[in-house]
N, C-alpha and C. Protein backbone atom coordinates (compact mmCIF):
# COMPACT_ATOMS: atom_id res chain seq x y z
N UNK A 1 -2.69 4.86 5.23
CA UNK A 1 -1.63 4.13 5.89
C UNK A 1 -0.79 3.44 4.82
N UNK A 2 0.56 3.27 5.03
CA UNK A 2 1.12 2.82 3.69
C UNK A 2 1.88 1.33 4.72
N UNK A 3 1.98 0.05 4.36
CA UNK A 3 2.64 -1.32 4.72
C UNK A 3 4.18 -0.75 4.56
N UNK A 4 4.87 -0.85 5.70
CA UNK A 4 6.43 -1.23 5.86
C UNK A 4 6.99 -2.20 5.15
N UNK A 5 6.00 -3.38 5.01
CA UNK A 5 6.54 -4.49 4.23
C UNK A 5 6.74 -4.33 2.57
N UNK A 6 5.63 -4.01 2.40
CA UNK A 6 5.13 -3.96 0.26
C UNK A 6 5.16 -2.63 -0.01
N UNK A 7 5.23 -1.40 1.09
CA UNK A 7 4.69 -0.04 0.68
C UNK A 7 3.65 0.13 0.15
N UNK A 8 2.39 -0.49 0.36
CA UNK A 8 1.15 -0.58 -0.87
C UNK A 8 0.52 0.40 0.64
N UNK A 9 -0.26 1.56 -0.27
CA UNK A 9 -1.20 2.07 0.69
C UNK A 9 -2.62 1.78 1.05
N UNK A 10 -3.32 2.00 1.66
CA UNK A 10 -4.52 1.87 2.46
C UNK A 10 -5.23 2.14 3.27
N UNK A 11 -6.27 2.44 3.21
CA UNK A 11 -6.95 3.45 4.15
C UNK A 11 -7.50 2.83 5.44
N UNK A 12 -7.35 3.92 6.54
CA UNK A 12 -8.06 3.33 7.79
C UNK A 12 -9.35 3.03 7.55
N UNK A 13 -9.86 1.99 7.50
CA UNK A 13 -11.35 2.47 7.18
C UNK A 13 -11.70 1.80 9.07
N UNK A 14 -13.04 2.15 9.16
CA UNK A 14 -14.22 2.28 10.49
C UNK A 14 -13.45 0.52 11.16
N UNK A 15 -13.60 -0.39 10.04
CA UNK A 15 -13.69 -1.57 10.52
C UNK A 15 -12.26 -2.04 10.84
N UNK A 16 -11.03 -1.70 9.96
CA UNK A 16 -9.90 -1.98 10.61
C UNK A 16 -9.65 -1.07 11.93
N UNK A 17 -10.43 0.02 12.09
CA UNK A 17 -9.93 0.53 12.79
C UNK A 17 -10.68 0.01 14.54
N UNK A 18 -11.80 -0.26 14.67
CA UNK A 18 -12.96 -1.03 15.34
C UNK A 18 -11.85 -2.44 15.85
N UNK A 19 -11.28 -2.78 14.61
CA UNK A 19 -10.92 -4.60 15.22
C UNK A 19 -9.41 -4.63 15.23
N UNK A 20 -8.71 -3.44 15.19
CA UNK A 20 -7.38 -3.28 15.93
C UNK A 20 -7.21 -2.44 16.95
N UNK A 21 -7.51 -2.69 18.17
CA UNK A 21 -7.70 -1.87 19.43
C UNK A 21 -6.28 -1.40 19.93
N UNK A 22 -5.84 -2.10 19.27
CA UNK A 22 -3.88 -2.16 20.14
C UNK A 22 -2.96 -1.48 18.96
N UNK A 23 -3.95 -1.21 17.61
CA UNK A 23 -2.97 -0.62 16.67
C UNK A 23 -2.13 -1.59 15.68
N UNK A 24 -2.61 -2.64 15.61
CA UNK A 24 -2.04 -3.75 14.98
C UNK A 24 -2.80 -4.26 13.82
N UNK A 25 -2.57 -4.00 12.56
CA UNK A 25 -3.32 -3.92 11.39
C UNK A 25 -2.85 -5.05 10.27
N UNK A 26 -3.34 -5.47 9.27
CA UNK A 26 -2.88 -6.62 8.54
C UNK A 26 -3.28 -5.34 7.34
N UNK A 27 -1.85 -5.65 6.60
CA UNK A 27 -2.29 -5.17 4.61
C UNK A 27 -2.79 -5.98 3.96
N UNK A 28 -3.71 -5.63 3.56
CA UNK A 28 -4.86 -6.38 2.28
C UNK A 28 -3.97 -6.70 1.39
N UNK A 29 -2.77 -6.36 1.09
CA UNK A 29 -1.47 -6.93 -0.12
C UNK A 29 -1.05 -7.93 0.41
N UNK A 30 -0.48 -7.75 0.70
CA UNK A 30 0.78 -8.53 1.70
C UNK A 30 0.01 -10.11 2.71
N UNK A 31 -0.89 -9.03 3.25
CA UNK A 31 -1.32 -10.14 4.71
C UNK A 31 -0.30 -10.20 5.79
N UNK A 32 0.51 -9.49 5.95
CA UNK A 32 1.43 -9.30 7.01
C UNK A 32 1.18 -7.99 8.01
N UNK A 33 1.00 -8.65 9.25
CA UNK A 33 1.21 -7.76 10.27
C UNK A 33 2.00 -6.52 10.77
N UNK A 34 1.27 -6.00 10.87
CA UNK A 34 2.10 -4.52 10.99
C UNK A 34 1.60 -3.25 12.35
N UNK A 35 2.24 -2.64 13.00
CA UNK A 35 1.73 -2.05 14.22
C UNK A 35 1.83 0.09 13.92
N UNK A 36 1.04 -0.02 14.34
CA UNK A 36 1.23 1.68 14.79
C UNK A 36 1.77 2.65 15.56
N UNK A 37 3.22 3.22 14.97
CA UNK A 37 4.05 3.78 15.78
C UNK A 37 3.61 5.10 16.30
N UNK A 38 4.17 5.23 17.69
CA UNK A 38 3.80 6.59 18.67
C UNK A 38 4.55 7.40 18.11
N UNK A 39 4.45 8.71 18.03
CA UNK A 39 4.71 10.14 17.43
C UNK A 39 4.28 10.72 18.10
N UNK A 40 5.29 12.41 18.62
CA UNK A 40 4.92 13.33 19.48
C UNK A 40 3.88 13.93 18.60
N UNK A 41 3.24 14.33 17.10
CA UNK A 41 2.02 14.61 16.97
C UNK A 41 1.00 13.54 17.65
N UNK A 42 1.24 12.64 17.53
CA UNK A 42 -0.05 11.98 17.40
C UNK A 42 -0.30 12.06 18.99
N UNK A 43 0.49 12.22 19.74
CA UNK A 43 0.66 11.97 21.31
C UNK A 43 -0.36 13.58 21.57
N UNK A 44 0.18 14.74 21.10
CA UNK A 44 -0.33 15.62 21.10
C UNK A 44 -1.97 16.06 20.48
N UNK A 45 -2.15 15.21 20.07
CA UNK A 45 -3.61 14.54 18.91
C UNK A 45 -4.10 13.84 19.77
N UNK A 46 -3.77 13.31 20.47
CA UNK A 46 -5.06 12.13 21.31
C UNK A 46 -4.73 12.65 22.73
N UNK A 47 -4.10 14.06 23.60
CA UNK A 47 -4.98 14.37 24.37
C UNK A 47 -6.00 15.13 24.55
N UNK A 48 -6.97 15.58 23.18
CA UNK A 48 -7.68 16.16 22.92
C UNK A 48 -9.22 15.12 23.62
N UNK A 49 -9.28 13.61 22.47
CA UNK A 49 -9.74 12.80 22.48
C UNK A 49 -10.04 12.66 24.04
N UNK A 50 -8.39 12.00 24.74
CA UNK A 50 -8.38 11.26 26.02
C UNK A 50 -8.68 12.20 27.02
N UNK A 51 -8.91 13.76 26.96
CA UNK A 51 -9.40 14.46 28.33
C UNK A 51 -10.77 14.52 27.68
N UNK A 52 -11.21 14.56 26.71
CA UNK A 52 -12.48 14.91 26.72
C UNK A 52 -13.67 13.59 27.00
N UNK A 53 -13.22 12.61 27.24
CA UNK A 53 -13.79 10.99 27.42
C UNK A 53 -13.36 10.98 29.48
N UNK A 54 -12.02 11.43 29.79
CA UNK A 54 -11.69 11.31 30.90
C UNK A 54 -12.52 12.43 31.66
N UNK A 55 -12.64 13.98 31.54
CA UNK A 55 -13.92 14.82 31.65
C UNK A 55 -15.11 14.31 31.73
N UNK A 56 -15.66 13.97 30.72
CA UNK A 56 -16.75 13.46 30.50
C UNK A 56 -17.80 12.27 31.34
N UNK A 57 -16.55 11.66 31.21
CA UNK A 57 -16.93 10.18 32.84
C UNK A 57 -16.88 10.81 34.02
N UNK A 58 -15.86 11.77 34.33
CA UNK A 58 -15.86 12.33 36.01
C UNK A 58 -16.91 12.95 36.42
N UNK A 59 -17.41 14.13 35.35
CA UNK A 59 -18.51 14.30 35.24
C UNK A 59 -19.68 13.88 35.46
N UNK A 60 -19.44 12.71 34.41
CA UNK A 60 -21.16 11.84 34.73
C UNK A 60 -20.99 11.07 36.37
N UNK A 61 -20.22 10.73 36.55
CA UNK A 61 -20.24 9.87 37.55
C UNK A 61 -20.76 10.74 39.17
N UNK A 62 -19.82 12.10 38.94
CA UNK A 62 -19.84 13.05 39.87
C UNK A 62 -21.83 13.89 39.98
N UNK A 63 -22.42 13.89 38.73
CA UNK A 63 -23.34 14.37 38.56
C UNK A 63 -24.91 13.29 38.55
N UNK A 64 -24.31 11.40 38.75
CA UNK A 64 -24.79 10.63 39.04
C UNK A 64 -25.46 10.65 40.77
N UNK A 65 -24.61 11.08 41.10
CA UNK A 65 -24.34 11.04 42.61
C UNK A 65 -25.61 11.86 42.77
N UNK A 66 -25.80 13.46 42.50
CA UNK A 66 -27.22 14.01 42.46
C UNK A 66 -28.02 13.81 41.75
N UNK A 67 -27.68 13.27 41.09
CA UNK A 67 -29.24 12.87 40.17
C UNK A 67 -29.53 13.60 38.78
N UNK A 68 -27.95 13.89 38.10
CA UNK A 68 -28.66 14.72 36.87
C UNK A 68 -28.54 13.96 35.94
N UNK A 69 -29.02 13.71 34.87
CA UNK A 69 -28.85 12.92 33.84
C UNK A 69 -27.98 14.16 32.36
N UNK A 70 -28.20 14.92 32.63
CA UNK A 70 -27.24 15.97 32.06
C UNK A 70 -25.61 15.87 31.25
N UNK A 71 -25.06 15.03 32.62
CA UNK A 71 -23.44 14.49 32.58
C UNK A 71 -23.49 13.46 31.55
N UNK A 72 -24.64 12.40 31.65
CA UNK A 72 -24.57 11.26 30.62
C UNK A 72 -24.08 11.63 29.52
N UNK A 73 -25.13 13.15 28.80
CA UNK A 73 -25.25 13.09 27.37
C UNK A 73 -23.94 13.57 27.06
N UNK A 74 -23.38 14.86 28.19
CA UNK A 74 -22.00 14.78 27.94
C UNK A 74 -21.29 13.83 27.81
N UNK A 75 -21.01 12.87 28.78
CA UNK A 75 -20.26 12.10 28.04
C UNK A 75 -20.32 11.07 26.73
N UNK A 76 -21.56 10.35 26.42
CA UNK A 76 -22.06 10.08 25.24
C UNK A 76 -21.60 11.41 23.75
N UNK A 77 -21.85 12.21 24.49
CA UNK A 77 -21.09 13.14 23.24
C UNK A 77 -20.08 13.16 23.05
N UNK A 78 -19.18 13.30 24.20
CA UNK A 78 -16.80 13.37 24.57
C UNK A 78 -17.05 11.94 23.35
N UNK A 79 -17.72 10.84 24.31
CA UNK A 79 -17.35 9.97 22.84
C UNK A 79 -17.35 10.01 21.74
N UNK A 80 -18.00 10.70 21.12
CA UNK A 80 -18.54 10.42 19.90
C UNK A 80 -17.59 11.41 19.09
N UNK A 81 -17.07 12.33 19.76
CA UNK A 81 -16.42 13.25 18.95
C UNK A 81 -15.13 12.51 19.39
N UNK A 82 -14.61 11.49 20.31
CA UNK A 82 -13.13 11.39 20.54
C UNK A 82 -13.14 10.31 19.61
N UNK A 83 -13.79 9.18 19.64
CA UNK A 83 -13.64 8.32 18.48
C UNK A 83 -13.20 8.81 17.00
N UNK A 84 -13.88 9.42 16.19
CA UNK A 84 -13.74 10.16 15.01
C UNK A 84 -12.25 11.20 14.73
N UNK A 85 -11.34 11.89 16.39
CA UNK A 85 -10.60 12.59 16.05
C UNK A 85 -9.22 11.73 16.14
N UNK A 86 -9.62 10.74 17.04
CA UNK A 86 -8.27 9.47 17.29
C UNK A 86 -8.06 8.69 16.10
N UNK A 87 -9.29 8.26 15.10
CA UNK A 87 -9.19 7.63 14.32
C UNK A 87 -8.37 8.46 13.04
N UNK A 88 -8.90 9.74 13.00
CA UNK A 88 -7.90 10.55 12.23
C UNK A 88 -6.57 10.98 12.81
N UNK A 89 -6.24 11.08 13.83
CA UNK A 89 -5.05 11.05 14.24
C UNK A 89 -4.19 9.96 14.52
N UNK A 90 -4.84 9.03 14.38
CA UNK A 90 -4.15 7.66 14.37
C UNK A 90 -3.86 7.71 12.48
N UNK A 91 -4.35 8.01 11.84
CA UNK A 91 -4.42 7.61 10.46
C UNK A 91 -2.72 8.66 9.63
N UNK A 92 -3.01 9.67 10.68
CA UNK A 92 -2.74 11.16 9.97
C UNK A 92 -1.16 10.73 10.46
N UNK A 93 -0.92 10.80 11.88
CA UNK A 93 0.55 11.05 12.58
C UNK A 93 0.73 9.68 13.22
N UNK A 94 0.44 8.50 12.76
CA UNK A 94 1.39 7.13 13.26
C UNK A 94 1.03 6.21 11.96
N UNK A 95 2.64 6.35 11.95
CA UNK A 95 2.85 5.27 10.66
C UNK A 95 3.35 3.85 11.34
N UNK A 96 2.59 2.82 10.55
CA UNK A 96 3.26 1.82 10.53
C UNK A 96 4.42 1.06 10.54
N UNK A 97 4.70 0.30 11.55
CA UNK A 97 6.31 -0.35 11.87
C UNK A 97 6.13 -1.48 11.59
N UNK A 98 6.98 -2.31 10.68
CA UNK A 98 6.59 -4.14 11.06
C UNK A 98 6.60 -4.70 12.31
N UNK A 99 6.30 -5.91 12.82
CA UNK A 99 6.31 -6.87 13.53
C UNK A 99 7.23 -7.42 13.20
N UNK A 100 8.55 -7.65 14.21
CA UNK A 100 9.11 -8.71 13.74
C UNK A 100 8.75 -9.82 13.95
């Protein structure tokens, strides 16, 4: 990710990415606030993520109802792989805008 403000780059790492839920990141240079702009890649990048988590719950919920425990691990899995591809597609196709 590169700051709008200083241009200094920086990587998404696990934990900025964990404690900005809304896409709103601070540069370790600067200390100034900065947000994550929408892009038709990235839009195209996270409905991979968002059907496979939205699947995944209908599923379990639908497969709760009879009694399989089956649906869970699916969805425990949709997560685990949507986390990891959003975080790279958040990293890859939305650049940073300031705050005014």
């Amino acid at each position: 990710m590169k700051c709008p403000n200083c241009n200094n780059e920086f990587p998404l790492t696990w934990k900025r990415y964990l404690s900005g839920p809304t896409g709103t990141h601070t540069c370790p240079t600067c200390r100034r606030k900065s947000r994550l702009s929408f892009t038709r890649k990235y839009v195209l990048c996270s409905v991979v993520p968002t059907g496979l988590i939205a699947v995944g719950f209908a599923v379990f919920f639908w497969f709760m109802t009879k009694g399989h425990w089956t649906s869970f691990f699916y969805a425990v899995g949709a997560s685990l792989v949507a986390l990891p591809l959003d975080k790279y597609c958040d990293e890859a196709f939305r650049p940073l805008e300031p705050i005014d």
